[in-house]
Protein backbone atom coordinates (compact mmCIF):
# COMPACT_ATOMS: atom_id res chain seq x y z
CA UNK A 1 121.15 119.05 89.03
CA UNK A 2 122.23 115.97 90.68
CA UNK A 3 120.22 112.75 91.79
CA UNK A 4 122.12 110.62 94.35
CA UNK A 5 120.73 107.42 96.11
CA UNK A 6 122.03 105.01 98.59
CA UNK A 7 121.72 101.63 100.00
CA UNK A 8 121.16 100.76 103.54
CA UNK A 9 120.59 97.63 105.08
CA UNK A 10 122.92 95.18 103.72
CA UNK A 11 125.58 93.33 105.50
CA UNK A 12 128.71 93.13 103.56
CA UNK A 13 129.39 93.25 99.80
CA UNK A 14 130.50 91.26 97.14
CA UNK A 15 132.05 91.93 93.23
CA UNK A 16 130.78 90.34 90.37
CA UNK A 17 132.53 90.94 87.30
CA UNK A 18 133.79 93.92 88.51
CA UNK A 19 130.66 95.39 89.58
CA UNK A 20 130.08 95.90 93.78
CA UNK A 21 126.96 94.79 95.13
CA UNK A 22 125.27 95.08 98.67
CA UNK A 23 124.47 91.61 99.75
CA UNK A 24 121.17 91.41 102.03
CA UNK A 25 119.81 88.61 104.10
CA UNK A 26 116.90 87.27 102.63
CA UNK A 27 114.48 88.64 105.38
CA UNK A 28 115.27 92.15 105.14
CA UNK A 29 113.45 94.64 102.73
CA UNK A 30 116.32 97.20 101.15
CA UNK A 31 115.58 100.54 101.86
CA UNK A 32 116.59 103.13 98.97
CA UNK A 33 117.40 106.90 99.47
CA UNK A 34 117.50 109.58 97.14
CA UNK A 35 119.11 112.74 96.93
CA UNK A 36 118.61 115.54 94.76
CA UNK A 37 120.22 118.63 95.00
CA UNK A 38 119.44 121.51 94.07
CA UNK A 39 116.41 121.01 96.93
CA UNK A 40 113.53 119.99 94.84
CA UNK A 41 110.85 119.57 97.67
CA UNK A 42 107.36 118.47 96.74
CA UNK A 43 108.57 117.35 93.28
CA UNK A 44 108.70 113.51 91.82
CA UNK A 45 111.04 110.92 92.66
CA UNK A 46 110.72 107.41 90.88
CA UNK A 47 112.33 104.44 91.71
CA UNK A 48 112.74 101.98 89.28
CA UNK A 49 113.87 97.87 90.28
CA UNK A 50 115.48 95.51 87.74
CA UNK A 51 116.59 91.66 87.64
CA UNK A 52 119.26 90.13 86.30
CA UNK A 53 118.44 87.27 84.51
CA UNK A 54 118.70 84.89 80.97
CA UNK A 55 121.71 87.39 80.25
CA UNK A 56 120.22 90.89 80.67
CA UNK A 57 118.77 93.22 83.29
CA UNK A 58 114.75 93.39 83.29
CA UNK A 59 112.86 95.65 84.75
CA UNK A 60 110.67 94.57 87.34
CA UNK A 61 108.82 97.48 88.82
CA UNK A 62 108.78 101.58 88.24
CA UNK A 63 107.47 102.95 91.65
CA UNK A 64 104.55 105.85 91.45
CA UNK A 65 105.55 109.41 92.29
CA UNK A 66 107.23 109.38 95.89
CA UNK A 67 107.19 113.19 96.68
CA UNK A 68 110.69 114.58 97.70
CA UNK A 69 110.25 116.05 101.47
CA UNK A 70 111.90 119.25 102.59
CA UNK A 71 115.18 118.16 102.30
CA UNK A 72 114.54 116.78 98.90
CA UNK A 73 114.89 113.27 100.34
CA UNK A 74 112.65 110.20 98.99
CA UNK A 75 112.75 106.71 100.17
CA UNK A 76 111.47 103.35 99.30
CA UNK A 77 111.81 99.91 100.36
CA UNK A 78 111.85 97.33 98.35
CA UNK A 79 110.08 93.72 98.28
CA UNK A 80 111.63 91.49 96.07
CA UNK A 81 109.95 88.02 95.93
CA UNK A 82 112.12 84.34 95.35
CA UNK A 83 115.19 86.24 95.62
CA UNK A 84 117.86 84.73 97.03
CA UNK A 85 121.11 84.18 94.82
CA UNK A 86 119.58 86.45 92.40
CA UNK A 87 121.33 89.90 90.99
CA UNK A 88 119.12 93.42 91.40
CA UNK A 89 120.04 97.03 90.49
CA UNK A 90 117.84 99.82 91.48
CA UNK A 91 117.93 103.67 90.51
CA UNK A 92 115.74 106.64 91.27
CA UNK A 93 114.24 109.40 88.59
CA UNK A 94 114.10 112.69 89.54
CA UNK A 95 110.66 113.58 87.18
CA UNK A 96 110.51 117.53 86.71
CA UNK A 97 107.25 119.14 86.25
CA UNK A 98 105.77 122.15 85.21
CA UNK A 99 107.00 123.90 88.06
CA UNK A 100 110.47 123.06 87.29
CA UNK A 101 111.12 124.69 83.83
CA UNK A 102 115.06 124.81 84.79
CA UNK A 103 115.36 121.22 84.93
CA UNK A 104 115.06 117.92 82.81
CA UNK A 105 114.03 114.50 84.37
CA UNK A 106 117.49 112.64 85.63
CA UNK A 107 118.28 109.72 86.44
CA UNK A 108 120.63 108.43 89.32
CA UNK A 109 123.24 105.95 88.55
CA UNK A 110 122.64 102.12 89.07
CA UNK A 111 122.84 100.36 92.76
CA UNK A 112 123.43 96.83 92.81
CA UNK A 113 122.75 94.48 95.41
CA UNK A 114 122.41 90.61 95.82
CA UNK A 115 120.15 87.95 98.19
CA UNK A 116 121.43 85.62 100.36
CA UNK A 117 120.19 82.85 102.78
């Protein structure tokens, strides 16, 4: 089973000690997509925001259950407050329930992205 996610939105990107992030203007709301395949309609997707700051990534909100639609697609846009110049990853959690007893809760990998005036 595979979770995969994707940004949308931004305007060009940027590295940061090696790491590429999607850098958004600081009036547009990032809009997340996830992916999981096998299809896994009507089942869980969490996403899950984090900050970058005082040396370490924090987490700053886990999303409630967004159900996967029919073509086990979930998205969610995110609001992130006094943000500009400031370093964010996000990643989604596929969250397997009891009528899933072939799969374990995954994770995606990390998205990072950046806000700029």
């Amino acid at each position: 089973m595979k979770v995969a996610q994707t940004l949308t939105g931004y305007y060009t990107s940027t590295t940061y000690s090696g790491t590429t992030y999607g850098v958004y203007h600081h009036t547009v709301k990032p809009r997340v997509t996830a992916v999981v395949t096998p299809n896994k309609s009507g089942q869980c997707e969490r996403f899950q925001a984090q900050e970058y700051y005082s040396g370490a990534w924090h987490t700053l909100t886990t999303s409630s259950c967004v159900s996967l639609d029919a073509n086990s697609t979930a998205v969610a846009q995110l609001s992130l407050t006094n943000a500009v110049d400031q370093k964010f990853r996000v990643r989604s959690e596929y969250e397997h329930s009891t009528k899933d007893t072939t799969n374990l809760s995954t994770w995606s990998g990390w998205l990072y992205l950046t806000v700029r005036n």
